[in-house]
N, C-alpha and C. Protein backbone atom coordinates (compact mmCIF):
# COMPACT_ATOMS: atom_id res chain seq x y z
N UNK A 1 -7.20 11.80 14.87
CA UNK A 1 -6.04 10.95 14.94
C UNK A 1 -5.36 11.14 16.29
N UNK A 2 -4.70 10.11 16.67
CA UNK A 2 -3.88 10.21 17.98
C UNK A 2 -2.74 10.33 17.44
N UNK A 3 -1.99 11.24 19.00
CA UNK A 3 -0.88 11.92 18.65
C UNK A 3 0.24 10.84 19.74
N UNK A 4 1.66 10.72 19.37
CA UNK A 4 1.73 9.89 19.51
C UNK A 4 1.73 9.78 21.26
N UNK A 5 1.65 11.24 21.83
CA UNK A 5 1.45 11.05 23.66
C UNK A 5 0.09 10.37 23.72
N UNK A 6 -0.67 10.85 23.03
CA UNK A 6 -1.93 10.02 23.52
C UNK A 6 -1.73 8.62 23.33
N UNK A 7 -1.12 7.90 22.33
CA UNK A 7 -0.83 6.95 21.81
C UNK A 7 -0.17 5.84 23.63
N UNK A 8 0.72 6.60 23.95
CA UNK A 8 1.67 6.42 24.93
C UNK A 8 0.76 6.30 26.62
N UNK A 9 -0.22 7.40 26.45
CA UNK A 9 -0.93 7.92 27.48
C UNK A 9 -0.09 9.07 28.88
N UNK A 10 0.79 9.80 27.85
CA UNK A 10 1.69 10.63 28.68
C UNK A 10 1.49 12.16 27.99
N UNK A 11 1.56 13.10 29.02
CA UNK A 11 1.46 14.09 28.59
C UNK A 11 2.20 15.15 27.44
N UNK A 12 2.20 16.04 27.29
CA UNK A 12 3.12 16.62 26.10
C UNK A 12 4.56 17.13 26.53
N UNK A 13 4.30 17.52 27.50
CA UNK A 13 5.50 18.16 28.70
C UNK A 13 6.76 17.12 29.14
N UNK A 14 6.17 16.31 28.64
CA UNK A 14 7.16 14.88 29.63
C UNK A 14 8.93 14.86 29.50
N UNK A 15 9.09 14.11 29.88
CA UNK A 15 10.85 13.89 29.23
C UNK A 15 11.18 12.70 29.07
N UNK A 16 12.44 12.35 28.69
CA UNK A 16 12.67 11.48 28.14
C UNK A 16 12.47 9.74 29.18
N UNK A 17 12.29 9.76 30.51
CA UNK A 17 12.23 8.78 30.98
C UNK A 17 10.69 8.39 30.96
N UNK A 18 9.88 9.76 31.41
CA UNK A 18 8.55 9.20 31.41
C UNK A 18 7.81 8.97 29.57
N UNK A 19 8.33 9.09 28.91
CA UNK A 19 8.12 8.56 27.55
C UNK A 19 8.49 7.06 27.70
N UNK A 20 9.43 6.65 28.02
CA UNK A 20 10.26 5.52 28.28
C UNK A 20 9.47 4.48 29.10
N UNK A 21 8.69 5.20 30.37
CA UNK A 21 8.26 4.69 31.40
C UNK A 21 6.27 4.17 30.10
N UNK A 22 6.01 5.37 29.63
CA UNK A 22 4.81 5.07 29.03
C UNK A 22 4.86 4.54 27.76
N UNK A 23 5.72 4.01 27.04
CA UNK A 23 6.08 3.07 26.13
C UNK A 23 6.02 1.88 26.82
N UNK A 24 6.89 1.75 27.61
CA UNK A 24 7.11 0.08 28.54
C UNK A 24 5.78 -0.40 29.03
N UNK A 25 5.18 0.49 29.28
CA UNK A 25 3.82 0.17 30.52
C UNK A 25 2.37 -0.06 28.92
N UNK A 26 2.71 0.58 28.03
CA UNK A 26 1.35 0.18 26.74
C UNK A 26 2.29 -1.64 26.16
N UNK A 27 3.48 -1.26 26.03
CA UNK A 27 3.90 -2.82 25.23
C UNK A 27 3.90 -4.09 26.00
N UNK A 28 3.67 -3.53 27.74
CA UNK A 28 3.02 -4.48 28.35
C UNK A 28 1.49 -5.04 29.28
N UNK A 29 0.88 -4.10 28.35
CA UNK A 29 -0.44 -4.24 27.75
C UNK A 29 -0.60 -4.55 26.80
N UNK A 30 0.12 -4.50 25.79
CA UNK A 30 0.03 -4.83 23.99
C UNK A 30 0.93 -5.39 23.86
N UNK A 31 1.44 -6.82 24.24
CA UNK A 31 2.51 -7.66 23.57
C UNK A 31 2.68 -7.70 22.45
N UNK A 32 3.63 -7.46 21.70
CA UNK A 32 3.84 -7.83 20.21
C UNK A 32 3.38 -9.19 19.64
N UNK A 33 3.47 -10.18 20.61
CA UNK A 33 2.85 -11.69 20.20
C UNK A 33 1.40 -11.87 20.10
N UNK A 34 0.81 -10.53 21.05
CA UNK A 34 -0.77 -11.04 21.17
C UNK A 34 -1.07 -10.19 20.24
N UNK A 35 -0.55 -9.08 20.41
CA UNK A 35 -1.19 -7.67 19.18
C UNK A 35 -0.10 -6.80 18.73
N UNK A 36 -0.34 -7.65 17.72
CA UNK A 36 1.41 -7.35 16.71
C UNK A 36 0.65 -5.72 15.80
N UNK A 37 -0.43 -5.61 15.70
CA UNK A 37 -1.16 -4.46 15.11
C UNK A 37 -0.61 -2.85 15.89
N UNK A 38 -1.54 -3.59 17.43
CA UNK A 38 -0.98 -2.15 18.57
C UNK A 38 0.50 -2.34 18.75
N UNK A 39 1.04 -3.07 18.85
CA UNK A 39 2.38 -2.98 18.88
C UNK A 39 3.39 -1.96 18.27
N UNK A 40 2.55 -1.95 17.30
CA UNK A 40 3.69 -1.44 16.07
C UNK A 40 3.19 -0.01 15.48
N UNK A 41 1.79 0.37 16.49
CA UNK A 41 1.20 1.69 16.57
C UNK A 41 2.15 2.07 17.76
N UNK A 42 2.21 1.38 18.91
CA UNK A 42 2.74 1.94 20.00
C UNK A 42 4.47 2.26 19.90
N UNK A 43 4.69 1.27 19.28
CA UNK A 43 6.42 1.50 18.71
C UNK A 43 6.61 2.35 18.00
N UNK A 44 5.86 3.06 16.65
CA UNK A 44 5.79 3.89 15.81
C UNK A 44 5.76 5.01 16.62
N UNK A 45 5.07 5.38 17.90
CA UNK A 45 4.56 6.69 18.22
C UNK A 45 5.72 6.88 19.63
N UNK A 46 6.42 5.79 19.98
CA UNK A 46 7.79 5.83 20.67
C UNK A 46 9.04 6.58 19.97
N UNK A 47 8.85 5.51 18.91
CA UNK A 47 9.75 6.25 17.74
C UNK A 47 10.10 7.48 17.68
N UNK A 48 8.57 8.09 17.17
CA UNK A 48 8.80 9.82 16.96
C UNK A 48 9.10 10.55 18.36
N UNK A 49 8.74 9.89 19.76
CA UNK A 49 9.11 11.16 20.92
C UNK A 49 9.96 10.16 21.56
N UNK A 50 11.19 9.73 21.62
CA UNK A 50 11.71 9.01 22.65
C UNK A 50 12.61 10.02 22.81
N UNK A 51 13.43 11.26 22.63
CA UNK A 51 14.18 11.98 22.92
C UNK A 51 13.51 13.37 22.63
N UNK A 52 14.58 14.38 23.69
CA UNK A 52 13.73 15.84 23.72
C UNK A 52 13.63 16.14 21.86
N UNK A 53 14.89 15.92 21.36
CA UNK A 53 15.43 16.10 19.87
C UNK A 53 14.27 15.57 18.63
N UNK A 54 13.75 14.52 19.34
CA UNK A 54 12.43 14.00 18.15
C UNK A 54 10.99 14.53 18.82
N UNK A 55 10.86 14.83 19.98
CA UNK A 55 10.10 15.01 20.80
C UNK A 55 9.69 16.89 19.82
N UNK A 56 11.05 18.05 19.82
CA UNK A 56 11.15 18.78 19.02
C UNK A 56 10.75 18.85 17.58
N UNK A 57 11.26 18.48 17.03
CA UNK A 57 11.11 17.60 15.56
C UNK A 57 9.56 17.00 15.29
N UNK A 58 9.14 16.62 15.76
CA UNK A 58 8.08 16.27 15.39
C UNK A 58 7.14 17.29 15.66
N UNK A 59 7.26 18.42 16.99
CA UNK A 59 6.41 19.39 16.85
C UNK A 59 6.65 21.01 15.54
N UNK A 60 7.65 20.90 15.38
CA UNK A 60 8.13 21.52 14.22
C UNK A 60 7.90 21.10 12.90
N UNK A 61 8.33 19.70 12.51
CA UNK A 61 7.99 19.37 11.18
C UNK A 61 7.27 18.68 10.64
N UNK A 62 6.80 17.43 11.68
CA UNK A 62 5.74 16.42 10.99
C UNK A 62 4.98 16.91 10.76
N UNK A 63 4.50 16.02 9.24
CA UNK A 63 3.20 16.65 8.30
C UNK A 63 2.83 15.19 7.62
N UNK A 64 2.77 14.14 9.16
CA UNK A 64 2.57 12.81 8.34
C UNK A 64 1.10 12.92 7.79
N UNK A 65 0.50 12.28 6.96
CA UNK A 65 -0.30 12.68 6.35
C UNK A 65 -1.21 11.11 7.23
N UNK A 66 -1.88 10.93 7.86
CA UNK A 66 -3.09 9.55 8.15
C UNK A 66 -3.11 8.54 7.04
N UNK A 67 -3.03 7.44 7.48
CA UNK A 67 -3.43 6.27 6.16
C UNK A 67 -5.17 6.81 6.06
N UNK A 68 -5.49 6.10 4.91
CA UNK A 68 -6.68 6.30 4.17
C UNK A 68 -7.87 5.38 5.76
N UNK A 69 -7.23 4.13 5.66
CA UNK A 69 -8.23 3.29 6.62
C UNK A 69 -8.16 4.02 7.82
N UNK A 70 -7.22 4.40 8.32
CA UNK A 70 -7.12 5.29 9.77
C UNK A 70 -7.73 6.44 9.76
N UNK A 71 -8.31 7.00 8.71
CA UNK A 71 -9.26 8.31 8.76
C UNK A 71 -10.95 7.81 8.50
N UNK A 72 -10.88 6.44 7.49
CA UNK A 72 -12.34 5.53 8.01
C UNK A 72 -12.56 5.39 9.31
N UNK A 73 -11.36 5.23 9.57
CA UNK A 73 -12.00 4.57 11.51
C UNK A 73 -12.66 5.27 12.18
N UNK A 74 -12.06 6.60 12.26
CA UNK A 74 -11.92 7.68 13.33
C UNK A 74 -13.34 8.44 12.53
N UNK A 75 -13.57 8.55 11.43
CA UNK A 75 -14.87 8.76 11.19
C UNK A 75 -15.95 8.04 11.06
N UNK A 76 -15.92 6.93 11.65
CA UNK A 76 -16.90 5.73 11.44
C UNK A 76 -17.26 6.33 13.05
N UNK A 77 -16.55 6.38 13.76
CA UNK A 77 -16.81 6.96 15.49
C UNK A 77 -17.58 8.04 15.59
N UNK A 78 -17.29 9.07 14.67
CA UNK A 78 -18.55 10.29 14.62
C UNK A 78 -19.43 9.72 14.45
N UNK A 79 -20.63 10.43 15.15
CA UNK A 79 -22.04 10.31 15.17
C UNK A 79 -22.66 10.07 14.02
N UNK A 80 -23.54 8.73 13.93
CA UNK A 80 -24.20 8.45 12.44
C UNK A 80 -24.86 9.34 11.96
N UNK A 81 -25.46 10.36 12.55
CA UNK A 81 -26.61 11.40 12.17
C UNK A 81 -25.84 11.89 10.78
N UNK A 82 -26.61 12.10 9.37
CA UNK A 82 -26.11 12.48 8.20
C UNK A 82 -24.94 11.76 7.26
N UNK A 83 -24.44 10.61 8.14
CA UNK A 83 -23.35 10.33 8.35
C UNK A 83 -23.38 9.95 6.35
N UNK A 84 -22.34 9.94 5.65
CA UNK A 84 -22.39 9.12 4.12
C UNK A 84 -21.94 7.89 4.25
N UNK A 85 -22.48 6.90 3.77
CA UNK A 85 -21.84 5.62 3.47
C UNK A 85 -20.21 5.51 3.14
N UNK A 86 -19.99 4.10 3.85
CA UNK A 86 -18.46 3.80 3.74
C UNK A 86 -17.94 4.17 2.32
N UNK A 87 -18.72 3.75 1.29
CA UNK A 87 -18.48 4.11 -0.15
C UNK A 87 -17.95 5.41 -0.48
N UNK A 88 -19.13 6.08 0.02
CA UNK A 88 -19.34 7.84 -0.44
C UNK A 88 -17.89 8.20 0.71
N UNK A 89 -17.38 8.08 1.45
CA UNK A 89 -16.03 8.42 2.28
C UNK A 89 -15.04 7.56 1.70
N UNK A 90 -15.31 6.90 1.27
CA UNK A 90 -13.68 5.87 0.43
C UNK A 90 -13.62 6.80 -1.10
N UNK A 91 -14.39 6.95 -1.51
CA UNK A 91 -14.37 7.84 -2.26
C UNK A 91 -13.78 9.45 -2.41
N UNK A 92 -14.18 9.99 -1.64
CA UNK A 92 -14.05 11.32 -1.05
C UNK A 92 -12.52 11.56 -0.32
N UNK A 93 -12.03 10.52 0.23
CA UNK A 93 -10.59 10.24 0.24
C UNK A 93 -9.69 10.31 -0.35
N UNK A 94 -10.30 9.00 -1.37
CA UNK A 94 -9.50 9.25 -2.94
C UNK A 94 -9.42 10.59 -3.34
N UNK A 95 -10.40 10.62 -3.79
CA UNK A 95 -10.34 12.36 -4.43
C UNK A 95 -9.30 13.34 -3.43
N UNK A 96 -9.84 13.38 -2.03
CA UNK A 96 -8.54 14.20 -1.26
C UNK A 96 -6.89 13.50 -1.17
N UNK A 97 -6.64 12.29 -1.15
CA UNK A 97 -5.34 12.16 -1.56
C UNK A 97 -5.21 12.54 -2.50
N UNK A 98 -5.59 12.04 -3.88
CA UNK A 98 -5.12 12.72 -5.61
C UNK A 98 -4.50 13.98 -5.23
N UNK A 99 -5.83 14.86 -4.36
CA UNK A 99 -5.10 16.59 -4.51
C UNK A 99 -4.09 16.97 -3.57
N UNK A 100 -3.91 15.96 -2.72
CA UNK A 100 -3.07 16.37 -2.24
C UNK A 100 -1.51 15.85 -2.93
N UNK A 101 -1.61 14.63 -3.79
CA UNK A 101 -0.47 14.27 -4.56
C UNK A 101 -0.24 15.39 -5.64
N UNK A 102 -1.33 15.96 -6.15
CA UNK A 102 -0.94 16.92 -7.25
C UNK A 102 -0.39 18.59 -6.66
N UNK A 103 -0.46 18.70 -5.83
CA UNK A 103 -0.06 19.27 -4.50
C UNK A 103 1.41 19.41 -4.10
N UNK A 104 1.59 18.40 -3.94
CA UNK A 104 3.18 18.29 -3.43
C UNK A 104 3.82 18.43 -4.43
């Protein structure tokens, strides 16, 4: 999963303008009109670091957990070798959300 600097394409160290500066420079690469999808990845991951205070905060407490399709993706990219069918991983998901709901 990308974090939301990678998201941004700015380092971890940054401050609050060059967050600012690498938000502005992806949403005008990713218009909200043309790609309302990245948009709202790139706004989401502004969100969490636009100040030192969330920038903090998020390295302390987030424990967002990945949507289900966003962990298909990123494993559809690993190497096919052994790889299980989309099935056998939509599956295997399920089962790891459940435990993690019975969990919390």
């Amino acid at each position: 999963m990308k974090t939301p600097y990678e998201i941004l394409g700015i380092s971890e160290d940054c401050d609050d303008g060059t967050v600012k500066k690498g938000y502005l420079g992806m949403v005008r690469q990713f218009p909200p009109e043309r790609f309302p999808d990245d948009f709202q990845r790139i706004r989401n991951a502004y969100e969490k670091i636009k100040t030192d205070k969330d920038r903090a905060s998020l390295e302390l407490f987030d424990r967002t957990l990945p949507e289900p399709e966003e962990l298909i993706r990123e494993l559809k990219k690993i190497s096919t070798e052994n790889r299980p069918d989309e099935q056998t991983l939509q599956e295997l998901l399920a089962i790891g959300v459940q435990q993690m709901k019975i969990s919390m």
